[in-house]
C-alpha atoms as a PDB file:
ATOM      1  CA  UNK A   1    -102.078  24.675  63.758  1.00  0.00           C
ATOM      2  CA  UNK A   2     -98.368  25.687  63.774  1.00  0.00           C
ATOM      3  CA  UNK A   3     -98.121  25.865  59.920  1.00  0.00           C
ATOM      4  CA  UNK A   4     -97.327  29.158  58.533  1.00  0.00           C
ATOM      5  CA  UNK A   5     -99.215  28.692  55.536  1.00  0.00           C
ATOM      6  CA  UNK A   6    -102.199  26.768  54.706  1.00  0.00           C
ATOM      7  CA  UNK A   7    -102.946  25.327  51.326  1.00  0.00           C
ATOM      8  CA  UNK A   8    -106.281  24.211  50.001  1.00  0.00           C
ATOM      9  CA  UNK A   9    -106.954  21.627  47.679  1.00  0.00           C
ATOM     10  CA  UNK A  10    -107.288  22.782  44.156  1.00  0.00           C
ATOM     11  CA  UNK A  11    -106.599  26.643  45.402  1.00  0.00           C
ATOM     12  CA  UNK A  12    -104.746  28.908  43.026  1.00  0.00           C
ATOM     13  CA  UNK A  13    -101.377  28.408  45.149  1.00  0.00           C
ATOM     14  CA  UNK A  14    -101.661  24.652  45.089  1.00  0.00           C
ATOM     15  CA  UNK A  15    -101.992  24.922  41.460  1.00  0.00           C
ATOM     16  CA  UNK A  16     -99.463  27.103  40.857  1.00  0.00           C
ATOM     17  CA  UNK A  17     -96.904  23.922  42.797  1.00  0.00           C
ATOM     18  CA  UNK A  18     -98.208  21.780  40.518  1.00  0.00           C
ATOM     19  CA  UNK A  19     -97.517  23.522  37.557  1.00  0.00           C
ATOM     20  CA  UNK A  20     -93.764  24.571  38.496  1.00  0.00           C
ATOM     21  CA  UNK A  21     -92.927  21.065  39.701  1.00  0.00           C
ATOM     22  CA  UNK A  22     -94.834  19.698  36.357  1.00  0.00           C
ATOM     23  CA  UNK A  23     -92.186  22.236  34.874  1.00  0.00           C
ATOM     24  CA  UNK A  24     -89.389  21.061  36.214  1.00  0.00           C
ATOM     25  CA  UNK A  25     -90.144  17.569  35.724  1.00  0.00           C
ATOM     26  CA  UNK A  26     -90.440  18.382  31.671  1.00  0.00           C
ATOM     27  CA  UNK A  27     -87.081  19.626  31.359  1.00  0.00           C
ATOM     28  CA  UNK A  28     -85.303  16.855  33.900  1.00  0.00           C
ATOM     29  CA  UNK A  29     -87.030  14.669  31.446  1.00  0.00           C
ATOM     30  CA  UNK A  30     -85.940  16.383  28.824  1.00  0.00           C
ATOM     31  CA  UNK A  31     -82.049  16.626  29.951  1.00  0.00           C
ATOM     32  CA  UNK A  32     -82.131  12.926  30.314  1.00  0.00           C
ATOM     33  CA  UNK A  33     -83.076  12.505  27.212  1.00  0.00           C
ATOM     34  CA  UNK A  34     -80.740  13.992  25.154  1.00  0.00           C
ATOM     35  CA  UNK A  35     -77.773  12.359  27.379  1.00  0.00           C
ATOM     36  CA  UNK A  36     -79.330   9.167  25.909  1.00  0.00           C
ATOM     37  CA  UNK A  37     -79.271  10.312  22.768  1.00  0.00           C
ATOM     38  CA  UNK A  38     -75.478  11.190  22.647  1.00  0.00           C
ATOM     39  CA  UNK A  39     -73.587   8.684  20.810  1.00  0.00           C
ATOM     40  CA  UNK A  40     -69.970   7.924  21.326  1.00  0.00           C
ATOM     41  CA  UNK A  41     -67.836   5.837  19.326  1.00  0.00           C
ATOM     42  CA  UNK A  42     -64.174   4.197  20.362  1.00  0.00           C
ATOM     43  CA  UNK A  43     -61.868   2.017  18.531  1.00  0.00           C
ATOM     44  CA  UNK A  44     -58.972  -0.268  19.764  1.00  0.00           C
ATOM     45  CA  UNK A  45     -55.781   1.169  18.236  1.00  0.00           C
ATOM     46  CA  UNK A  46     -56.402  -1.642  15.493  1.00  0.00           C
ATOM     47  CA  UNK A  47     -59.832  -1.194  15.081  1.00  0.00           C
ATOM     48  CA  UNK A  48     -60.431  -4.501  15.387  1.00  0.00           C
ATOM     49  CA  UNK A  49     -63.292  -3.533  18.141  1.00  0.00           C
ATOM     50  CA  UNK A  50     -65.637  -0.504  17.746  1.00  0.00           C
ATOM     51  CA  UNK A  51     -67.977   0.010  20.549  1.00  0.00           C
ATOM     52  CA  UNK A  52     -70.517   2.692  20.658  1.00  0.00           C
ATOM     53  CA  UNK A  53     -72.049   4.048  23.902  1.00  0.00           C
ATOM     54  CA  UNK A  54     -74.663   6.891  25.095  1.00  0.00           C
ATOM     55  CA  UNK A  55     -74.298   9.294  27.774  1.00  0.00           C
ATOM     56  CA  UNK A  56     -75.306   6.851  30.095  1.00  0.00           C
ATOM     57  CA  UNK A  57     -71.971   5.098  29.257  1.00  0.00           C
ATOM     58  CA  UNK A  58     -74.377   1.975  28.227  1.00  0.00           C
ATOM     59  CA  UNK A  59     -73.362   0.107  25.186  1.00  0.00           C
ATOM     60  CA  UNK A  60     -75.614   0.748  22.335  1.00  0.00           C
ATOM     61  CA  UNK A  61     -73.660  -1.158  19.539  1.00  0.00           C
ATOM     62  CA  UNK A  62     -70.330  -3.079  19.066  1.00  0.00           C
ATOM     63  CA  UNK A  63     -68.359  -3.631  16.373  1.00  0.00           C
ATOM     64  CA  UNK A  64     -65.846  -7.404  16.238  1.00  0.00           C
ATOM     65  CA  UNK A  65     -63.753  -7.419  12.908  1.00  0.00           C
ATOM     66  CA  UNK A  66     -64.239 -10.550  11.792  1.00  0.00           C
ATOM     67  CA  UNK A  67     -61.846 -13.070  13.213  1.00  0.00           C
ATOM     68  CA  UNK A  68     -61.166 -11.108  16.161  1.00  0.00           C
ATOM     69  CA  UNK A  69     -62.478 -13.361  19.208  1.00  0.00           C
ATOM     70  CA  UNK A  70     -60.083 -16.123  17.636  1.00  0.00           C
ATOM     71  CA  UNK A  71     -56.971 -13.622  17.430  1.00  0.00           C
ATOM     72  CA  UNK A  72     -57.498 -12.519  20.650  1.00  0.00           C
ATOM     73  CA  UNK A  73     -59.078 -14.951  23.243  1.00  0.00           C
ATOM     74  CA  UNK A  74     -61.829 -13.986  25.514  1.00  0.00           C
ATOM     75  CA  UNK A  75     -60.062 -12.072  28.012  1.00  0.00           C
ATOM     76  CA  UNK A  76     -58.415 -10.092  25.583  1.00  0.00           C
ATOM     77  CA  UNK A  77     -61.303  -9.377  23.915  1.00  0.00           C
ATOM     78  CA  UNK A  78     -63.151  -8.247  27.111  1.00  0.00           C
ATOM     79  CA  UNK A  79     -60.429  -6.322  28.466  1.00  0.00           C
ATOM     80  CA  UNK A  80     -60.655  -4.170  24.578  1.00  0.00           C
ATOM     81  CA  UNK A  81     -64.314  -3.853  24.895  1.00  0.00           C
ATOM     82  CA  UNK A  82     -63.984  -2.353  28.197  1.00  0.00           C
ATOM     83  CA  UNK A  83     -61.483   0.139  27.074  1.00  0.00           C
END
């Protein structure tokens, strides 16, 4: 055949693939884990709204001072969230 190298199953060098790529998938998995794990916290400049994200930039909590969505109105209050 006009392959330079020829691998057989369960041979050392077929092993030795598995085990780097095994490897590497551990410590991918282990980067995107701890960018989960980061927590980030913002405020509006009145602190009215607190929203709390992970390194994913998904929101993991969020704050509303009480009496805030009638203060502000929806699209204010969307437009402070998203900040």
């Amino acid at each position: 055949s006009g392959m330079s190298a020829a691998y057989v199953a369960g041979s050392a060098a077929v092993q030795a693939i598995l085990d780097r790529n095994g490897a590497l998938a551990n410590k991918i998995g282990g980067a995107v884990r701890d960018v989960e794990s980061l927590r980030c916290s913002v405020a509006s400049p009145d602190e009215d709204v607190i929203a709390t994200v992970d390194g994913l930039q998904r929101v993991t909590a969020l704050y509303l001072e009480p009496g805030v969505m009638s203060r502000c109105g929806a699209d204010r209050l969307a437009e402070l969230v998203t900040e």
